[in-house]
N, C-alpha and C. Protein backbone atom coordinates (compact mmCIF):
# COMPACT_ATOMS: atom_id res chain seq x y z
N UNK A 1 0.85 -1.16 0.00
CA UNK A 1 0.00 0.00 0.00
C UNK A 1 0.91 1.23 0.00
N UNK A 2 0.56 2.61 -0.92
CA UNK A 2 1.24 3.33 -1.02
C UNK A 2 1.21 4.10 0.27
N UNK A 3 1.98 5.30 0.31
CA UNK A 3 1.92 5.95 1.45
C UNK A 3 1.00 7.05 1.62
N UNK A 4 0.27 7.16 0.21
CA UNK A 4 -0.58 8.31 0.07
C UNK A 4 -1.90 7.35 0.73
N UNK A 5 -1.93 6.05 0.09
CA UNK A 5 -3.57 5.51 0.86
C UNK A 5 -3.51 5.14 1.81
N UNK A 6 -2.54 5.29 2.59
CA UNK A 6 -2.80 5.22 4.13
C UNK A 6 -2.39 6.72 4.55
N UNK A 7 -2.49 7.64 4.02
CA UNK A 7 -2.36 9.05 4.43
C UNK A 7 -4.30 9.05 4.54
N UNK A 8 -4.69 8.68 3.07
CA UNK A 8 -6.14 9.07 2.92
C UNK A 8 -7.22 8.13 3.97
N UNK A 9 -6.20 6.71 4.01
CA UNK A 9 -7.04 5.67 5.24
C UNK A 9 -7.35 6.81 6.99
N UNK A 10 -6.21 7.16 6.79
CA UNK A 10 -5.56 8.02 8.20
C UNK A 10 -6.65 9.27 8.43
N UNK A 11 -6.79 10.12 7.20
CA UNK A 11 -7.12 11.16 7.44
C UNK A 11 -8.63 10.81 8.00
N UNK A 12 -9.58 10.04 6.75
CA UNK A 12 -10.46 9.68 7.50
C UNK A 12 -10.88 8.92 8.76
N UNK A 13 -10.02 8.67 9.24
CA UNK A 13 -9.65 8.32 10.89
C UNK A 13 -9.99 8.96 11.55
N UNK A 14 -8.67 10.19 11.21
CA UNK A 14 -8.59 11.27 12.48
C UNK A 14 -9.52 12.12 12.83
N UNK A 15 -10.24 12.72 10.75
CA UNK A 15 -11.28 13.64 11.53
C UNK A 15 -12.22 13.65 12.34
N UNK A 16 -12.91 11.89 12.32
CA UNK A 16 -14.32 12.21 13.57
C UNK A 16 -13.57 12.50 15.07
N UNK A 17 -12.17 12.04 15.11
CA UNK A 17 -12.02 11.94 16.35
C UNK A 17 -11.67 13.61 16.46
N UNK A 18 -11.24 14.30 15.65
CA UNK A 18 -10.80 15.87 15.97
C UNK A 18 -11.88 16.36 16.19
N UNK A 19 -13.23 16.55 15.42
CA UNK A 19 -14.43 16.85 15.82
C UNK A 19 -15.36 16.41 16.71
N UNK A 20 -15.20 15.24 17.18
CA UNK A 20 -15.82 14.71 18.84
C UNK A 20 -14.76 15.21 19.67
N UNK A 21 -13.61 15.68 19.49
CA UNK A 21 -12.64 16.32 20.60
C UNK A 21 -13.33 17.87 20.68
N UNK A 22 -13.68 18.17 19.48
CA UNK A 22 -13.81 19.97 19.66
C UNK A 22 -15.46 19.89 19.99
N UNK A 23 -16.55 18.81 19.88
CA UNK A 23 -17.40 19.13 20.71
C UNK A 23 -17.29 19.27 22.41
N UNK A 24 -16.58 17.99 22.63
CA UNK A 24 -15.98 18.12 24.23
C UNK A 24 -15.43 19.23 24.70
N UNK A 25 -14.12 20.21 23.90
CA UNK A 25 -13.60 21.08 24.22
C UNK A 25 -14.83 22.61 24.25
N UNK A 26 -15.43 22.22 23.70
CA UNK A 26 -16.64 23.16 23.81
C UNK A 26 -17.91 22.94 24.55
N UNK A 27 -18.23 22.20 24.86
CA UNK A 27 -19.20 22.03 26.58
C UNK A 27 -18.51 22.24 27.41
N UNK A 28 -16.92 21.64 27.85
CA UNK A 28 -16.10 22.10 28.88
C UNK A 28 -15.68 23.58 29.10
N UNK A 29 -15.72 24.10 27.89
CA UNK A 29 -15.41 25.46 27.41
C UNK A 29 -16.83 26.34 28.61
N UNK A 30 -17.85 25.78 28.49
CA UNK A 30 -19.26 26.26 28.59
C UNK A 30 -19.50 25.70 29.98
N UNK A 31 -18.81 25.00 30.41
CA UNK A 31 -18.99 24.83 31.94
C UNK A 31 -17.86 25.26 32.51
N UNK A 32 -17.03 25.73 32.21
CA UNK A 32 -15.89 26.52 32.90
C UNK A 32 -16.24 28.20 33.00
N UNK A 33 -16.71 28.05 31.80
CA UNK A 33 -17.37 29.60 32.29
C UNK A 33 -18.32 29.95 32.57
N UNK A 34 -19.04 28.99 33.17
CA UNK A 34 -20.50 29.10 33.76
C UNK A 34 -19.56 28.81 35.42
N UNK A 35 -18.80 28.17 35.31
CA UNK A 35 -18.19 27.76 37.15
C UNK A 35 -17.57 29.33 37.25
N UNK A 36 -17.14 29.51 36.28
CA UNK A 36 -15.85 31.26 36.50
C UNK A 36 -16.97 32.10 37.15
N UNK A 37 -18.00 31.93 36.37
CA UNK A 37 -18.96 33.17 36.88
C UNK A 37 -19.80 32.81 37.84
N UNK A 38 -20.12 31.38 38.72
CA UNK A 38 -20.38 31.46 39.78
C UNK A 38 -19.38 31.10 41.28
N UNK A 39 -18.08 31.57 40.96
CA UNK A 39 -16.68 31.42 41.64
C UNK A 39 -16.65 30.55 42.19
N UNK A 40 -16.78 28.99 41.26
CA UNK A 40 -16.32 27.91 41.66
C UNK A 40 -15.37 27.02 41.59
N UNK A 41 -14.11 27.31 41.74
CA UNK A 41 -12.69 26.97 41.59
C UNK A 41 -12.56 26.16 41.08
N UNK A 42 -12.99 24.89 42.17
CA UNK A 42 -12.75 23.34 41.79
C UNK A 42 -13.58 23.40 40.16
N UNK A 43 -14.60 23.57 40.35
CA UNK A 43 -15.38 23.10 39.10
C UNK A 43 -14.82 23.48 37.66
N UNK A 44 -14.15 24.54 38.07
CA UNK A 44 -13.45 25.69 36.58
C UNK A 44 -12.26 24.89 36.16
N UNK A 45 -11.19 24.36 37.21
CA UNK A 45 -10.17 24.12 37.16
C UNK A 45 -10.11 22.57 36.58
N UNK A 46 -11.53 21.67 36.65
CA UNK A 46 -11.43 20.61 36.47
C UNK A 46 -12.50 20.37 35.10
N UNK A 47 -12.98 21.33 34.34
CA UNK A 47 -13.67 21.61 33.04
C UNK A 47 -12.96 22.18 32.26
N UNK A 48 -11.71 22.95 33.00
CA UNK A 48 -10.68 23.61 32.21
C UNK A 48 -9.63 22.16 31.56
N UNK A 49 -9.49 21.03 32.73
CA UNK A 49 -8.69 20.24 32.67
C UNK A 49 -9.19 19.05 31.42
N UNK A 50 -10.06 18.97 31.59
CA UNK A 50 -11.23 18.46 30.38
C UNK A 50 -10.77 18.83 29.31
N UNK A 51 -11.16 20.32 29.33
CA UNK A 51 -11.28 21.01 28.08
C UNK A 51 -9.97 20.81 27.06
N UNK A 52 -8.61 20.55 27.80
CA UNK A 52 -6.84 20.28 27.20
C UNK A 52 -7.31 19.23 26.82
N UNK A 53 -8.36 18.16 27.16
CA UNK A 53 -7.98 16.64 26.49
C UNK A 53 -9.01 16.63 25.29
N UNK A 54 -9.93 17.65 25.03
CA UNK A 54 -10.73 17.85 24.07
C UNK A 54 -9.43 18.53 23.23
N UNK A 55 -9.15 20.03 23.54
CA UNK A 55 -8.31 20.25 22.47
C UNK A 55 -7.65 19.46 22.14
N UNK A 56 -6.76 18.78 22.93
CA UNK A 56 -6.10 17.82 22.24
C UNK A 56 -6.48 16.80 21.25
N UNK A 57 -7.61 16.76 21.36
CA UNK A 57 -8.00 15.30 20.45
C UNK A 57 -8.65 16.36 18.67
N UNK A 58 -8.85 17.43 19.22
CA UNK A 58 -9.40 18.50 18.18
C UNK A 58 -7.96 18.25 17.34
N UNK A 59 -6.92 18.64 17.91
CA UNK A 59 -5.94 18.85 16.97
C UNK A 59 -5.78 17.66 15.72
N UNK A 60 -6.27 16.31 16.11
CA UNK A 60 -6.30 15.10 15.22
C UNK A 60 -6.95 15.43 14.03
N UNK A 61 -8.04 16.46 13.87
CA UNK A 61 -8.50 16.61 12.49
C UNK A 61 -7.34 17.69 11.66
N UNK A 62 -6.24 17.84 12.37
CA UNK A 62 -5.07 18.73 11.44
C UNK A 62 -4.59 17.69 10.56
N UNK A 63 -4.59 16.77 11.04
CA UNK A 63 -3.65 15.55 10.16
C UNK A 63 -4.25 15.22 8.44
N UNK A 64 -5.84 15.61 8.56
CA UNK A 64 -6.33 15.79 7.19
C UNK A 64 -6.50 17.51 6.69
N UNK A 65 -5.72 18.25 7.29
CA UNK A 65 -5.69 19.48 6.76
C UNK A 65 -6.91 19.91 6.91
N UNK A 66 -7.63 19.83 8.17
CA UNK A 66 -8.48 20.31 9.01
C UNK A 66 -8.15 21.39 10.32
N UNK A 67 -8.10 22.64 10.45
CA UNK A 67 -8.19 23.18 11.63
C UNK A 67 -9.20 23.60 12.12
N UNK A 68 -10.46 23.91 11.66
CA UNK A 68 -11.22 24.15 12.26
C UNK A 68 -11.82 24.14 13.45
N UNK A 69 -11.74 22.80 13.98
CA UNK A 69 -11.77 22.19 15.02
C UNK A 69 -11.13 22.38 16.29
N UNK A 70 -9.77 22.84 15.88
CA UNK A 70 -8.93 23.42 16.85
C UNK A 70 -9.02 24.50 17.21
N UNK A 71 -9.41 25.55 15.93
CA UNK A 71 -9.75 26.73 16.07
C UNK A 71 -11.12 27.15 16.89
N UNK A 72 -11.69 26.27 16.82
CA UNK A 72 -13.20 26.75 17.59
C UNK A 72 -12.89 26.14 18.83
N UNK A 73 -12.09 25.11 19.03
CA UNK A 73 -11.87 24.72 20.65
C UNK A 73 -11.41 26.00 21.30
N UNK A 74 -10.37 26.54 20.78
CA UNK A 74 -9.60 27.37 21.67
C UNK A 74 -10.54 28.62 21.42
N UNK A 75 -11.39 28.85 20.86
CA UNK A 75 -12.21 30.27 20.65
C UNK A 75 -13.27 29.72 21.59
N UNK A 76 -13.77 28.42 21.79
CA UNK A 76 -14.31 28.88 22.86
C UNK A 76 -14.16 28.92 24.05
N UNK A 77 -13.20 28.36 24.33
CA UNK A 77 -12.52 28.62 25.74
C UNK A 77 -12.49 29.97 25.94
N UNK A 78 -11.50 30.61 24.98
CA UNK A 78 -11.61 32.37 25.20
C UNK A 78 -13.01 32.81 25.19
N UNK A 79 -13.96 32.78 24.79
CA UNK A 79 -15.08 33.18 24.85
C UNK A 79 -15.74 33.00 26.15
N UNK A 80 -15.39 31.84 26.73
CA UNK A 80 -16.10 31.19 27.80
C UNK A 80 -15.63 32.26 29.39
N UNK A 81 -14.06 32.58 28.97
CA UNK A 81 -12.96 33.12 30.20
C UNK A 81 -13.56 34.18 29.96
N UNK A 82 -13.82 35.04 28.80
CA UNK A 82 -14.12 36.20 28.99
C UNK A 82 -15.51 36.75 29.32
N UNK A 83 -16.44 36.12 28.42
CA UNK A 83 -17.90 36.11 29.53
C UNK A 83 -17.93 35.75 31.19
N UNK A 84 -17.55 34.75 31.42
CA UNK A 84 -17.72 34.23 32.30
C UNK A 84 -17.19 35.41 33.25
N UNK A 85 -15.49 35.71 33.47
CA UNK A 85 -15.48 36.62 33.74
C UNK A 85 -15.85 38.22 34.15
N UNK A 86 -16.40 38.37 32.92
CA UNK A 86 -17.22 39.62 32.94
C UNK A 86 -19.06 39.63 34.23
N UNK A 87 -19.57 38.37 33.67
CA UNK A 87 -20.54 37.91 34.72
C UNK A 87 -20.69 38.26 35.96
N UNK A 88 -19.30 37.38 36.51
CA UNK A 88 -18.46 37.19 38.41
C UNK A 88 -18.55 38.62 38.54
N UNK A 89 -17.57 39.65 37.48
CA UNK A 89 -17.53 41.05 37.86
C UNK A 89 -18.24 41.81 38.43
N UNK A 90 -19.83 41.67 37.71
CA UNK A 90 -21.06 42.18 37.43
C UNK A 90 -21.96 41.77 38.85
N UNK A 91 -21.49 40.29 39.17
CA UNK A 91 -22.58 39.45 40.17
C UNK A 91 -21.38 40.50 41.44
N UNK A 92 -20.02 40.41 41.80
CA UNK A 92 -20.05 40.88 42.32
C UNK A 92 -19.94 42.48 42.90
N UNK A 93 -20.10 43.18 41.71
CA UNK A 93 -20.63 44.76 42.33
C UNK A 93 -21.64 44.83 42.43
N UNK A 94 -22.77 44.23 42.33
CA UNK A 94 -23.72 44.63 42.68
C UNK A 94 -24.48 44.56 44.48
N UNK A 95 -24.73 45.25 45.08
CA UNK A 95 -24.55 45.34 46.16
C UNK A 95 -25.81 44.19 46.87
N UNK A 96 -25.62 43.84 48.01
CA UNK A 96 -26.41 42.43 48.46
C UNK A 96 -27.08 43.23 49.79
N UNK A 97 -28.21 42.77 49.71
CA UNK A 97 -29.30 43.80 50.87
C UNK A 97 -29.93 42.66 51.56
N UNK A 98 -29.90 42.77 52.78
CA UNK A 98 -30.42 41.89 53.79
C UNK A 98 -32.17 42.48 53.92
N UNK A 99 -32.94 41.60 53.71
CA UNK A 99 -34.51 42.14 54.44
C UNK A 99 -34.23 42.79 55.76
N UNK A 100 -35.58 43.50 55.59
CA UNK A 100 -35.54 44.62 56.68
C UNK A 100 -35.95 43.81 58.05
N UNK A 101 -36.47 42.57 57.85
CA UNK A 101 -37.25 41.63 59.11
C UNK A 101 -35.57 40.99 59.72
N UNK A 102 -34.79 40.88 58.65
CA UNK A 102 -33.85 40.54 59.25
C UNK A 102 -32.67 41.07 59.87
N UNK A 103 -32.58 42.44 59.23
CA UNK A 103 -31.78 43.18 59.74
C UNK A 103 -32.33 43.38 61.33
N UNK A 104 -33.04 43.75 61.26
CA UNK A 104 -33.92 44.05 62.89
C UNK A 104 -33.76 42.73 63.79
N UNK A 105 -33.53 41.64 63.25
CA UNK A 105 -33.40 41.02 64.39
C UNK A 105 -32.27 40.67 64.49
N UNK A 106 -31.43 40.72 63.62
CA UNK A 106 -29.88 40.79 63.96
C UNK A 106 -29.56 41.83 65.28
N UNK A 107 -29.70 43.03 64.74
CA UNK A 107 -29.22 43.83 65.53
C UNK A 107 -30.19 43.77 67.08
N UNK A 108 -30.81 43.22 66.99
CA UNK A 108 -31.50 43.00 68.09
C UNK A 108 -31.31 41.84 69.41
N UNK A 109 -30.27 40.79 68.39
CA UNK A 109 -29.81 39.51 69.06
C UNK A 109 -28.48 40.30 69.65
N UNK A 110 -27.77 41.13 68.49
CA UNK A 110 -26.56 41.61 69.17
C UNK A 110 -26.93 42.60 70.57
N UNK A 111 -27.99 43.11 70.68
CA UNK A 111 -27.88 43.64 71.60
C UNK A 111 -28.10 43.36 73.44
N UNK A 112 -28.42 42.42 72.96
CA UNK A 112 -28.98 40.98 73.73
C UNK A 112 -27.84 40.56 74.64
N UNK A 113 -26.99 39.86 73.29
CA UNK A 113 -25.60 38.68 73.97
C UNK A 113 -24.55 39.88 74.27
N UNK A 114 -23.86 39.77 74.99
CA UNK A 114 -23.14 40.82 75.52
C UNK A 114 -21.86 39.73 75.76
N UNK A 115 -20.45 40.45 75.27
CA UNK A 115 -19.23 39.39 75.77
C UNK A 115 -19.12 39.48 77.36
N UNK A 116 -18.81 38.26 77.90
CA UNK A 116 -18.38 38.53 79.15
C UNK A 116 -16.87 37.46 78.94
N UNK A 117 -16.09 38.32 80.15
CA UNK A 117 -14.91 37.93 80.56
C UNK A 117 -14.85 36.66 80.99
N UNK A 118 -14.24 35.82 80.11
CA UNK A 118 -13.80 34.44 80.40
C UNK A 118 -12.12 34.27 81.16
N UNK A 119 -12.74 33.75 82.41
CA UNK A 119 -11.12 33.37 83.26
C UNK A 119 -10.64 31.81 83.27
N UNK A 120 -9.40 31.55 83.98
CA UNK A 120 -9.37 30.15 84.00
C UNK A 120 -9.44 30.25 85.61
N UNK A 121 -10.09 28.97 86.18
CA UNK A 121 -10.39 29.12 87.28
C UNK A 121 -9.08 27.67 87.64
N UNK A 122 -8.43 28.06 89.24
CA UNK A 122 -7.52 27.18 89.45
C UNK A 122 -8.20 26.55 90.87
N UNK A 123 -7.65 25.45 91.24
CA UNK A 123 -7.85 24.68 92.51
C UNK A 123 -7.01 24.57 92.77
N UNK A 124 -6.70 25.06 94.42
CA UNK A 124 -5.49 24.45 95.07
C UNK A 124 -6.08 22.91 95.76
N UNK A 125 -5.02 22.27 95.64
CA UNK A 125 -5.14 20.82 96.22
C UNK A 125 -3.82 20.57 97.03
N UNK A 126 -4.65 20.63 98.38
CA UNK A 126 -3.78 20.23 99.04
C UNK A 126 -2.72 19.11 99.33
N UNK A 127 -1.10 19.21 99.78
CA UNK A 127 -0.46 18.18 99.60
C UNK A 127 -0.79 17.14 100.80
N UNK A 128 -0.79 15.77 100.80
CA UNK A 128 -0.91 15.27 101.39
C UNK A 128 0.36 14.66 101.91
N UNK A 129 1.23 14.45 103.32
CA UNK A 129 2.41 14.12 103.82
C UNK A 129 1.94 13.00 104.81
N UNK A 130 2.96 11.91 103.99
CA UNK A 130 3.21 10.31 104.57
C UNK A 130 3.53 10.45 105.58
């Protein structure tokens, strides 16, 4: 077999697997930046970790002179960091207001419990002589 028909055996190989890599790299893409924007570390860091083994498998449709695949993996990752991002920003300036039923009884418990001075209390024990 020449080396060109197992180039052409090959190519059609690689591409489903480059394009089932760049769907993966793109839901992970979409749950990393849905975790970014509700500041969930673990979850970002381990959809992000996903997301390298999708690109990676995206890159397999290069071998038939395909990038596409690669190209939209890594666009959506950036897409994902930068929304997502922008979101967290947004969720956190906006200022967080306690009900008014609750404020009142907060400040109402604090006025209540009062610190008191905690001591250590000692015992003498007497020695006893044989």
């Amino acid at each position: 077999m020449s080396s060109l028909a197992v180039s052409n055996t090959l190519a059609s190989f690689f591409m489903p697997i480059g394009i089932i890599g760049a769907v993966l790299a793109v839901i992970c893409a979409v749950v990393a930046g849905v975790a970014l924007a509700a500041g969930a570390a673990g979850f970002f860091g381990g959809a992000v970790g996903v997301w390298i083994v999708g690109a990676l498998l995206s890159t397999a449709a290069s071998f038939s002179s395909v990038w596409t695949p690669l190209i939209v993996s890594v666009a959506a990752l950036a897409v994902a960091l930068v929304l997502g991002g922008i979101v967290h920003a947004v969720m956190l300036s906006a200022p967080t207001r306690m009900p008014v039923a609750e404020t009142v009884e907060a400040e109402a418990a604090s006025a209540v419990a009062k610190p008191r001075p905690v001591g250590v209390q000692t015992a003498t024990v007497p020695a006893v002589a044989s």
